[in-house]
Protein backbone atom coordinates (compact mmCIF):
# COMPACT_ATOMS: atom_id res chain seq x y z
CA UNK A 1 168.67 45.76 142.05
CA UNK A 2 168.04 42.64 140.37
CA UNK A 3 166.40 42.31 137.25
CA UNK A 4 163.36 40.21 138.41
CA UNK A 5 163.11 43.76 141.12
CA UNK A 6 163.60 46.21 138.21
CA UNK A 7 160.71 44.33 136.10
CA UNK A 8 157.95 44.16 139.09
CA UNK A 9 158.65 47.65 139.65
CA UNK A 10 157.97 48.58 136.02
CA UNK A 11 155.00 46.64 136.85
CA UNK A 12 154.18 47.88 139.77
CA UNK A 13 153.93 51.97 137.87
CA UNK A 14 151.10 50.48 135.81
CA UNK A 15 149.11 49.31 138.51
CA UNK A 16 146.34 51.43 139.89
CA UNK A 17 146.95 53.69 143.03
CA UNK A 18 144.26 51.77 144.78
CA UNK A 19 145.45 48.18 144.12
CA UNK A 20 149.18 48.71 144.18
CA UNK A 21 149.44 47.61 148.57
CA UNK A 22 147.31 44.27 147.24
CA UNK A 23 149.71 43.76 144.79
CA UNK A 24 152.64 44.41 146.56
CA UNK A 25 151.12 42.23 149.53
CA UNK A 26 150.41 39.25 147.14
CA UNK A 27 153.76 39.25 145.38
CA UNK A 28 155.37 39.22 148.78
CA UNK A 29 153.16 36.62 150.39
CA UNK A 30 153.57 34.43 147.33
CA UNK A 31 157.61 35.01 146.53
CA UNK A 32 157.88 34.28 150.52
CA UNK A 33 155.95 30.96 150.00
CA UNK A 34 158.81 30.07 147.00
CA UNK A 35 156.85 31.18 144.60
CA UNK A 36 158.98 32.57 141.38
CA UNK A 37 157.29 35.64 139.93
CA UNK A 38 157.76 35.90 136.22
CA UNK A 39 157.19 39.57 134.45
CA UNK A 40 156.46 39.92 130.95
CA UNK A 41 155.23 42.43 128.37
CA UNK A 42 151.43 41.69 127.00
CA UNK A 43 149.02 43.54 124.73
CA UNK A 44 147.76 45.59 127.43
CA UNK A 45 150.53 46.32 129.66
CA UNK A 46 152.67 44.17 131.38
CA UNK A 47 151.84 40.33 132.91
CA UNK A 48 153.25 38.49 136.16
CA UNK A 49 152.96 35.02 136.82
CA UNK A 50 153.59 32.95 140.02
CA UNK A 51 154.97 29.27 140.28
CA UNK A 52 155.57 27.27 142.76
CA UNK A 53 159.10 26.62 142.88
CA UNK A 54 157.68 22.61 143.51
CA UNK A 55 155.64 22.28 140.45
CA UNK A 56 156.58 24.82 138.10
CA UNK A 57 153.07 25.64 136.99
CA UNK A 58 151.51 28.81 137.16
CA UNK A 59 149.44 29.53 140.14
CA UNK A 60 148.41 32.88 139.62
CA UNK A 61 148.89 35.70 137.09
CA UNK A 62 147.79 39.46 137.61
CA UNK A 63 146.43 40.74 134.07
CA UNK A 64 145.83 43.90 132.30
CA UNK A 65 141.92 44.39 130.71
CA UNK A 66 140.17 47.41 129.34
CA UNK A 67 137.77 46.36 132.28
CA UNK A 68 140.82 46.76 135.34
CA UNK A 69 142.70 44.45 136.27
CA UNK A 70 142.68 40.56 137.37
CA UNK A 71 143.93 38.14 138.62
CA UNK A 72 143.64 34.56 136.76
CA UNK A 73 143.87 31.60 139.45
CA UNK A 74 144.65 28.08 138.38
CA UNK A 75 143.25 26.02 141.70
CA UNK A 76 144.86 22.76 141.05
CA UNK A 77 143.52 21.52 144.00
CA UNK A 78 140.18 23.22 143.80
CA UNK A 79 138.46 20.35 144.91
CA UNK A 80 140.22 19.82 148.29
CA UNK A 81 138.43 23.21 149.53
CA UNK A 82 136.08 23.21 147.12
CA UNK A 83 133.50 25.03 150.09
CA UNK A 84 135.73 28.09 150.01
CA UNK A 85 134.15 28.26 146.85
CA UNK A 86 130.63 29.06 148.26
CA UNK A 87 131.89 31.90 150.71
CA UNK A 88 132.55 34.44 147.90
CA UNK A 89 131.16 36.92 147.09
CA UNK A 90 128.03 37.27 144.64
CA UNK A 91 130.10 39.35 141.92
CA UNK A 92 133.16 36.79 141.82
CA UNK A 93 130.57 33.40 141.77
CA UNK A 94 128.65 35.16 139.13
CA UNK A 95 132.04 35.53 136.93
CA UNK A 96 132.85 32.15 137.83
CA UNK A 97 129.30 30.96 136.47
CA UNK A 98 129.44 32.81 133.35
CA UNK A 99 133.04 31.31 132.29
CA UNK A 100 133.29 29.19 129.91
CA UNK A 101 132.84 25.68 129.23
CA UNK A 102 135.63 23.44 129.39
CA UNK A 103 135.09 22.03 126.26
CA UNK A 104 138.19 19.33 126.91
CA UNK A 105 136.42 18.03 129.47
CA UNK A 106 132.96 17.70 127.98
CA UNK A 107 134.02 16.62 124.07
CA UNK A 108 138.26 16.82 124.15
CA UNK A 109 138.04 16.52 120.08
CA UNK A 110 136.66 20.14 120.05
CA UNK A 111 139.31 21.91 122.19
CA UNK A 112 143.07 22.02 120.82
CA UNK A 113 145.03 19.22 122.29
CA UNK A 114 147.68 21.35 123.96
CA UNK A 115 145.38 22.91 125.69
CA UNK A 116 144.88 22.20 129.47
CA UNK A 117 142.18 20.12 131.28
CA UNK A 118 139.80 22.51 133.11
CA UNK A 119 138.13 22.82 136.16
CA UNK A 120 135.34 20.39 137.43
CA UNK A 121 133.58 21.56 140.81
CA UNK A 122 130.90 22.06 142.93
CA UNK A 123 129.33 26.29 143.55
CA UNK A 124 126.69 26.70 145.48
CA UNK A 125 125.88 23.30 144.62
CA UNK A 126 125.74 23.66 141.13
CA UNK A 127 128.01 21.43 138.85
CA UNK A 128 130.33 22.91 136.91
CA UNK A 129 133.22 22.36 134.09
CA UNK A 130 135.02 25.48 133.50
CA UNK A 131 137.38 26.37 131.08
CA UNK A 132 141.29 26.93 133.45
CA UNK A 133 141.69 30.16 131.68
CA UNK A 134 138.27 31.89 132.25
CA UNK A 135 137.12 30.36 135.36
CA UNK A 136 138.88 32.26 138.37
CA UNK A 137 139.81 35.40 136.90
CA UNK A 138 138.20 38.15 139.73
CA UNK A 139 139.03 41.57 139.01
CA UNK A 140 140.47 43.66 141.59
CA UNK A 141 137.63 45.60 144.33
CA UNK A 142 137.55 46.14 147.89
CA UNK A 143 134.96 43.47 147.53
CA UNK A 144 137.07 40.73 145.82
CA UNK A 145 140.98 41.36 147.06
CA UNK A 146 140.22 39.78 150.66
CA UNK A 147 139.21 36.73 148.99
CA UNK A 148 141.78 36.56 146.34
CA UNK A 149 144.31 36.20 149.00
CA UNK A 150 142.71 33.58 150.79
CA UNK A 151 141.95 31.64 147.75
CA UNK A 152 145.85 31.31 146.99
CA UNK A 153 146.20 30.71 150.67
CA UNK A 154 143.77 27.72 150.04
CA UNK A 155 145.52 26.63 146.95
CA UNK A 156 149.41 27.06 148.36
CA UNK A 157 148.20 24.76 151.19
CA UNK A 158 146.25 22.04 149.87
């Protein structure tokens, strides 16, 4: 077993019982679409991260919280099925809404310059400008998985 393996499996034991076929399903649907997956220790358990073997940035990365667990997205390409975006449902719009500013985007002297351009969209056609590291970060319910896949679906295709 490869090390890569060994890691998502260490992973994998922290998971919860009732998410661990999601993540399984995800990390097989994305490392089938060349995504690499990336495991690493964190503050509250253990971190994997998805790239694109084409861009090398981070498309997705499943996260511990005292809360459950999540799932941060970074849509690049939010705006070319920016829709999609109204089809969720009400819990993972109402995170979305309650994220963050993108303070680069609205004043870039106030945010630290290594820090990444957010998110500017359309919800329910309400403008926003979301910070990339609190805007898509659903946490993991019956409700929320089907669309979580779709979403990187979305974002893997555009």
């Amino acid at each position: 077993m490869d090390k890569t393996n060994e890691n998502f499996n260490v992973f994998l034991k922290a998971v919860d019982d009732r998410y661990k076929d999601f993540v399984m399903e995800i990390n097989d649907y994305l490392t089938q679409n060349n995504c690499k997956c990336e495991i690493k220790p964190a503050k509250n358990g253990f971190i994997a991260s998805y790239k694109p073997e084409t861009t090398k940035k981070v498309l997705a990365t499943f996260v511990f919280r005292k809360t459950g667990m999540r799932i941060r997205i970074y849509p690049e390409h939010v705006k070319a099925y920016e829709s999609f975006l109204n089809t969720l449902p009400e819990i993972m719009k109402k995170e979305i809404k309650k994220a963050s500013v993108c303070k680069r985007i609205i004043n870039p002297e106030e945010c630290n310059s290594k820090c990444h351009m957010g998110y500017d969209f359309l919800l329910d056609e309400e403008h926003h400008q979301k910070c990339r590291y609190m805007a898509f970060m659903p946490a993991l319910s019956e409700e929320t998985t089907p669309y979580i896949k779709e979403f990187l679906e979305k974002e893997l295709n555009a």
